[in-house]
N, C-alpha and C. Protein backbone atom coordinates (compact mmCIF):
# COMPACT_ATOMS: atom_id res chain seq x y z
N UNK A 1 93.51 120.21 67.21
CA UNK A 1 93.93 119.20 66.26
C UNK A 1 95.45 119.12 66.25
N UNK A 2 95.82 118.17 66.27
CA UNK A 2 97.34 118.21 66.16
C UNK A 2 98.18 118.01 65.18
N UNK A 3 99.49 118.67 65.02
CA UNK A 3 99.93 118.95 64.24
C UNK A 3 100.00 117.53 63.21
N UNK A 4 100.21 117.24 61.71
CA UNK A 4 100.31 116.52 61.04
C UNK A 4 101.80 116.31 60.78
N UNK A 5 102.22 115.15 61.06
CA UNK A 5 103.55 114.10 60.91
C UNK A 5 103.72 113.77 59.99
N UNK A 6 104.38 114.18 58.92
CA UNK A 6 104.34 113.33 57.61
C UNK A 6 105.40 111.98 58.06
N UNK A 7 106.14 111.79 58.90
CA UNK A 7 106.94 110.82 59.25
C UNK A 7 106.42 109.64 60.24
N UNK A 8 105.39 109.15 59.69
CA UNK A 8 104.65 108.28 61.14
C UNK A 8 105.56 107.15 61.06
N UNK A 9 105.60 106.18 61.76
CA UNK A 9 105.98 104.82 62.11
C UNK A 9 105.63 103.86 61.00
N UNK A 10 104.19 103.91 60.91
CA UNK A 10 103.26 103.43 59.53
C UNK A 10 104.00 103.60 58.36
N UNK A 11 104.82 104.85 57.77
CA UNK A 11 104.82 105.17 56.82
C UNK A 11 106.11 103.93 56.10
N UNK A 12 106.64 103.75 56.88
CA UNK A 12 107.84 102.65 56.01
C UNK A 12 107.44 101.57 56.22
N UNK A 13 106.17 101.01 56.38
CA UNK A 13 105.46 99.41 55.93
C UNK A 13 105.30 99.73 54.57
N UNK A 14 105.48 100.69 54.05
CA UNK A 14 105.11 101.00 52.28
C UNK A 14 106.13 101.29 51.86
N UNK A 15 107.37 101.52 52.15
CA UNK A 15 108.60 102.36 51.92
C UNK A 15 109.76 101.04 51.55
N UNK A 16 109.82 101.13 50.16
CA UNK A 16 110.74 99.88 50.18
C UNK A 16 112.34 99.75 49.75
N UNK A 17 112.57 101.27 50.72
CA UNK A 17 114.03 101.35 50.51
C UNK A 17 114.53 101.53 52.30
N UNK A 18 113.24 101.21 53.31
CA UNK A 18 113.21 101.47 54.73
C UNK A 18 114.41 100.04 55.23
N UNK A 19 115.10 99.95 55.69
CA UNK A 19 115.62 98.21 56.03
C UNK A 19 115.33 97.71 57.32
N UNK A 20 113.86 97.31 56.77
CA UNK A 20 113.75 96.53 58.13
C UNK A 20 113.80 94.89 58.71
N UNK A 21 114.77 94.56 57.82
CA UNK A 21 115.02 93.25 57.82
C UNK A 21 116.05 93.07 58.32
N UNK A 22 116.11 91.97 59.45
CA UNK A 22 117.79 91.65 60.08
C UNK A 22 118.26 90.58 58.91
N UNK A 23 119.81 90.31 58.98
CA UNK A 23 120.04 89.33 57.92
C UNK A 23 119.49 87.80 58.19
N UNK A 24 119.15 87.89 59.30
CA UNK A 24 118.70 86.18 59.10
C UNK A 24 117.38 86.03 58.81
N UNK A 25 116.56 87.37 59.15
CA UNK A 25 115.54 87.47 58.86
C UNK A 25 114.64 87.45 56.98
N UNK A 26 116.18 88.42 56.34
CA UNK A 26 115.97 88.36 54.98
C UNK A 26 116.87 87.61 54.38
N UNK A 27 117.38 86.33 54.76
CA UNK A 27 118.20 85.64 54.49
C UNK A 27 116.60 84.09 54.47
N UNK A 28 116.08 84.10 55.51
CA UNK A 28 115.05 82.99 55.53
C UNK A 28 113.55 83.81 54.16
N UNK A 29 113.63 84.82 54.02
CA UNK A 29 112.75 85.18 53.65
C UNK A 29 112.76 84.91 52.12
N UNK A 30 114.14 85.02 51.64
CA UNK A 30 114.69 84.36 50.25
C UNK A 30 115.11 83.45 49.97
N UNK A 31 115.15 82.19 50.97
CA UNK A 31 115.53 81.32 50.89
C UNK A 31 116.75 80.75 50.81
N UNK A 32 117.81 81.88 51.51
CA UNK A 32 118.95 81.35 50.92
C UNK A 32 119.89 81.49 52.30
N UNK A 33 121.21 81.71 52.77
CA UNK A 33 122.05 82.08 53.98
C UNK A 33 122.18 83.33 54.32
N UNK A 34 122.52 83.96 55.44
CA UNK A 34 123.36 84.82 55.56
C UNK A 34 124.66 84.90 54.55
N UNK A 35 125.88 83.92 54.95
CA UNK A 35 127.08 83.95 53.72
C UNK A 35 126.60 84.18 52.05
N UNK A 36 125.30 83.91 51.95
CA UNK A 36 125.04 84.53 50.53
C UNK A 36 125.19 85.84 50.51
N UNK A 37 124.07 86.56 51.26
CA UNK A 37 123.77 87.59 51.80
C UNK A 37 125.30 88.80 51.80
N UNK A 38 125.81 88.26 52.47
CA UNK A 38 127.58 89.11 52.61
C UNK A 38 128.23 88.90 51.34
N UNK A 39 128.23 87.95 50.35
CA UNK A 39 128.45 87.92 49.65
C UNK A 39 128.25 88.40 48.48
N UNK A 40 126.87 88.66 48.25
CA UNK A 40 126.66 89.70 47.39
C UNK A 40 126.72 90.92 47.94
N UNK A 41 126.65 91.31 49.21
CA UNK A 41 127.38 92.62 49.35
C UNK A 41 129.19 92.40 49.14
N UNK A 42 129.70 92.09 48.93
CA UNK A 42 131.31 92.05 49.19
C UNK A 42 131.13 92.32 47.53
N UNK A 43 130.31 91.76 46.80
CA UNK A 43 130.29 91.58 45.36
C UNK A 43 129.44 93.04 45.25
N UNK A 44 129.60 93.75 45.55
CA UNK A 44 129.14 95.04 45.85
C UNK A 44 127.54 95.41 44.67
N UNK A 45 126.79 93.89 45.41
CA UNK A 45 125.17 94.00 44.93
C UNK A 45 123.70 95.25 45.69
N UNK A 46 124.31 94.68 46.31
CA UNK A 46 123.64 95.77 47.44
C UNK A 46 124.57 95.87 48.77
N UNK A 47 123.76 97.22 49.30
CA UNK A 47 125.04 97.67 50.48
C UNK A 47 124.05 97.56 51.54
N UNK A 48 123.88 96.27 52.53
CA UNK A 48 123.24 96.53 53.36
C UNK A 48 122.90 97.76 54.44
N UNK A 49 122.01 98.55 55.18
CA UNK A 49 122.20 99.49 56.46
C UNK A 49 122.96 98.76 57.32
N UNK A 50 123.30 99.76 58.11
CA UNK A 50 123.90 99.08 59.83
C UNK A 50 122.40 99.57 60.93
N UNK A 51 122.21 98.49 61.86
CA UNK A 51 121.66 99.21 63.15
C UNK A 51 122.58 100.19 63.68
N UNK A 52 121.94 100.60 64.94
CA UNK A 52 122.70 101.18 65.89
C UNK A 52 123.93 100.35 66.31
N UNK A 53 123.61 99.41 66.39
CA UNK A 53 124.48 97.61 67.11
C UNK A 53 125.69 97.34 65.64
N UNK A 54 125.02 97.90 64.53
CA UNK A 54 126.26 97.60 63.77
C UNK A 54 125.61 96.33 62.90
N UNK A 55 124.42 95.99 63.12
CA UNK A 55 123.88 94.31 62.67
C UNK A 55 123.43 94.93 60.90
N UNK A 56 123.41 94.32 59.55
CA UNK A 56 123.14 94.67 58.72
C UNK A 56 121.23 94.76 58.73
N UNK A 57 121.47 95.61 58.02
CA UNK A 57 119.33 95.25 57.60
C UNK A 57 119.20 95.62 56.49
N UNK A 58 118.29 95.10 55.92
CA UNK A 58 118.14 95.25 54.66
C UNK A 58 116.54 95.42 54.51
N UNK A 59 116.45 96.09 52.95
CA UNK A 59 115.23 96.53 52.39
C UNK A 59 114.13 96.08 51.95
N UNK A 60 113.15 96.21 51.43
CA UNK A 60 112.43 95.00 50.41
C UNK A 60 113.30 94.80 49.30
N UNK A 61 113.40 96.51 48.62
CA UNK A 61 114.16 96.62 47.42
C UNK A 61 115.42 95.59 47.37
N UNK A 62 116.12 95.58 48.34
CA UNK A 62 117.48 95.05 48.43
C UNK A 62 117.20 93.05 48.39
N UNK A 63 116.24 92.92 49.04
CA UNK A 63 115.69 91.61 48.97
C UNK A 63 115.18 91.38 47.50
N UNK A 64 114.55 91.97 47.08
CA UNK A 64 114.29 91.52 45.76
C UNK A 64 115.09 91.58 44.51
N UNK A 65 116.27 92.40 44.96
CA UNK A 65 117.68 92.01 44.08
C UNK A 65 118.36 90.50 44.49
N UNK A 66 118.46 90.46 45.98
CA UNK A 66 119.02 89.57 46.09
C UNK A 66 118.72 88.01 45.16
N UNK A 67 117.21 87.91 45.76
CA UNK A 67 116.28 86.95 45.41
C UNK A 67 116.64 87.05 43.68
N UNK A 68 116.21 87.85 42.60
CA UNK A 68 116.71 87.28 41.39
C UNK A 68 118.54 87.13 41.40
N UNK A 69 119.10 87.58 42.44
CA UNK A 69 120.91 86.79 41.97
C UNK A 69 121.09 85.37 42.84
N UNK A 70 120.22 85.10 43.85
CA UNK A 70 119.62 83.98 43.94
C UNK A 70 119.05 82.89 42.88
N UNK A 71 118.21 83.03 41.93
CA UNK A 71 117.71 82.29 41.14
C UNK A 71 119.26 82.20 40.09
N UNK A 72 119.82 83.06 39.73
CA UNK A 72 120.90 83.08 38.40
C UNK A 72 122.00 82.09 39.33
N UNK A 73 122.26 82.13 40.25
CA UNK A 73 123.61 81.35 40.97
C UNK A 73 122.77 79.84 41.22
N UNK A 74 121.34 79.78 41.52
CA UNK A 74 120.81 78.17 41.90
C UNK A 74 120.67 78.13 40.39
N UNK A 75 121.08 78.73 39.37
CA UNK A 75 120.54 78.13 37.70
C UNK A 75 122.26 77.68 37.19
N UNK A 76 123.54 77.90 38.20
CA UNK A 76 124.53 77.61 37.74
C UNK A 76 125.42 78.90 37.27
N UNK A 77 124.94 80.10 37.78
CA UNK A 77 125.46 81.31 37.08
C UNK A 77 126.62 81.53 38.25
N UNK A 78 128.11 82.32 37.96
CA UNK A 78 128.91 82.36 39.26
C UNK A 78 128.42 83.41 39.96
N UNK A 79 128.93 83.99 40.80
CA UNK A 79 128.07 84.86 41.54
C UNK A 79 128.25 86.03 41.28
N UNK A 80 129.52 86.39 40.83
CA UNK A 80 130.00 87.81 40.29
C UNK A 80 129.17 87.43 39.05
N UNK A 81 129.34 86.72 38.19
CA UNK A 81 128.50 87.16 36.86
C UNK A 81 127.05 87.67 37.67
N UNK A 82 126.26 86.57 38.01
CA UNK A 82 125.21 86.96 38.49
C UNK A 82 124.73 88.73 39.25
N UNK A 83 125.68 88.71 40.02
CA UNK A 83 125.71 90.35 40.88
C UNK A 83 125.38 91.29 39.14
N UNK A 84 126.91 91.15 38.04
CA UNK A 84 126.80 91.68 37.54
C UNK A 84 125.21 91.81 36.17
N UNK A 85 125.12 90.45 35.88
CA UNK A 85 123.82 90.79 35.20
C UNK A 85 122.34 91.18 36.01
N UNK A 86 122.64 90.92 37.54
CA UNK A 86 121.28 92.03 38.25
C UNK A 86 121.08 92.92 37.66
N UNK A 87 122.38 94.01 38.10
CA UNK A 87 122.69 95.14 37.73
C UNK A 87 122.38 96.18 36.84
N UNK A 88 122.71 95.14 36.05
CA UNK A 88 122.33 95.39 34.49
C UNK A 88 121.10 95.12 34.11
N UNK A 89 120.35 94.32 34.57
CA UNK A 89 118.96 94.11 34.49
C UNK A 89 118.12 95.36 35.35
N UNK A 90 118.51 95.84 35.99
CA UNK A 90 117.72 96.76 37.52
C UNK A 90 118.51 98.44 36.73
N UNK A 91 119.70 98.48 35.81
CA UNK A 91 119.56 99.87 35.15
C UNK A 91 118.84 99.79 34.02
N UNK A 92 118.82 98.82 33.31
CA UNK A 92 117.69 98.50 31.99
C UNK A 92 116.48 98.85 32.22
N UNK A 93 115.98 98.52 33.41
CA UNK A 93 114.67 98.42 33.90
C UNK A 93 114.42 100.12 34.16
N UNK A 94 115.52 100.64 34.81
CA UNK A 94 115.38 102.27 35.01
C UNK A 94 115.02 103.51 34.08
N UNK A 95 115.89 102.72 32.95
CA UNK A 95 116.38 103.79 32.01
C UNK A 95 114.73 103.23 30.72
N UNK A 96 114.07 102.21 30.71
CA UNK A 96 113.24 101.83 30.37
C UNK A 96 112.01 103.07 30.76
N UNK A 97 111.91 103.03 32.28
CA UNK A 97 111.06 103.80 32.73
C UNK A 97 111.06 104.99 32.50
N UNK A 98 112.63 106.17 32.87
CA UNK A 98 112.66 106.84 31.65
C UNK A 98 112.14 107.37 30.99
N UNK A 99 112.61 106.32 29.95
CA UNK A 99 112.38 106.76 28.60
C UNK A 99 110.91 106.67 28.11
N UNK A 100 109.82 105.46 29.18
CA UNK A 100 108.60 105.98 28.91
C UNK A 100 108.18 107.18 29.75
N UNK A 101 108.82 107.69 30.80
CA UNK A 101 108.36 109.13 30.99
C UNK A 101 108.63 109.97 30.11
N UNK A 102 109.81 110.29 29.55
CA UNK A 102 109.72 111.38 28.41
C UNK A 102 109.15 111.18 27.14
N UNK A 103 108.84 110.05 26.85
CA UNK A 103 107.82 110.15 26.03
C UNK A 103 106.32 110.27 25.75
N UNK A 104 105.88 110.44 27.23
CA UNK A 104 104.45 110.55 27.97
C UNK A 104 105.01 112.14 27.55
N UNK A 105 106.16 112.60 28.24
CA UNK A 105 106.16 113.87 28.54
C UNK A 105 105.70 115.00 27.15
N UNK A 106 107.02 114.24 25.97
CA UNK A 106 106.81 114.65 24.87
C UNK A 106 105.62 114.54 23.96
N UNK A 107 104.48 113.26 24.23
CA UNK A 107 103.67 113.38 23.84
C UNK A 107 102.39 114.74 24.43
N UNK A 108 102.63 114.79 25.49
CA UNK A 108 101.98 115.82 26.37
C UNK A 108 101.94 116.98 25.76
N UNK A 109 103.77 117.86 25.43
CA UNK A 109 103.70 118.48 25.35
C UNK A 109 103.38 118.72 23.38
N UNK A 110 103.83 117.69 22.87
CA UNK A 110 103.77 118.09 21.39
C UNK A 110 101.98 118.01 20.61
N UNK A 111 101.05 117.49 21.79
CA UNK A 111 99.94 117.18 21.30
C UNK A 111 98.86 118.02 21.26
N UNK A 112 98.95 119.61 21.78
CA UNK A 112 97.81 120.83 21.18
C UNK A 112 98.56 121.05 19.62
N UNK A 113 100.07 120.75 19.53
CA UNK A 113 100.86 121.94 18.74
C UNK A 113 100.31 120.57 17.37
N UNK A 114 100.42 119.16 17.63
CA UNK A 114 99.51 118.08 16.39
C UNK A 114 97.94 118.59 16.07
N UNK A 115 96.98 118.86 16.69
CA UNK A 115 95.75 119.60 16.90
C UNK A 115 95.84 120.80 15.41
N UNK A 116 96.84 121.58 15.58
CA UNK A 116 96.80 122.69 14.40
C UNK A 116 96.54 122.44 13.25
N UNK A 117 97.38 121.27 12.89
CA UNK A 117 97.34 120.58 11.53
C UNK A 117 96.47 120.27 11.21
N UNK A 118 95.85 120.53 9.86
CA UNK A 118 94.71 120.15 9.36
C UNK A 118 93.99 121.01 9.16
């Protein structure tokens, strides 16, 4: 039997911080340019990978930031605002999650020591 790979080829079709998108590729996929694309990196939204060649690629993750600072700039938002309320929307969203883990956590742990009472 041979040895087990936890690193197959397969494994980053699920992995959505893998960049396997060229920019024109995730530039058509969001509907928008390349010059967007550089632009919210220059606006330091996301930091695209380099290939070997030096060509940017990008993520799902990184695509699906783009795509909502996409919608805020086609709604009239400038683009730095926009970069910046992603941002702020995508640590909200973090610190959200969080805070429902430690409170799973704390309920976990405080709920034999509720049990006593009574």
């Amino acid at each position: 039997m041979p040895p087990e790979n936890p690193s197959q080829p397969t494994d980053r079709l699920d992995d959505d911080d893998y960049p396997a998108y060229t920019m024109g590729r995730a530039a058509e996929m969001i509907g928008t340019t390349p010059g967007f694309l550089r632009a919210i990196g220059e606006a330091r939204l996301i930091t695209p990978l380099r290939s070997d060649g030096g060509h940017r690629r990008y993520s799902r993750y990184q695509l699906r930031i783009a795509a909502r600072a996409r919608e805020l700039v086609d709604a009239g938002t400038p683009i730095e605002a926009a970069c910046r309320i992603v941002i702020l929307e995508d640590q909200l969203e973090e610190a959200r999650r969080l805070n429902d883990e430690m409170r799973r956590q704390r309920g976990d742990a405080q709920e034999p020591s509720a049990s006593r009472h009574g």
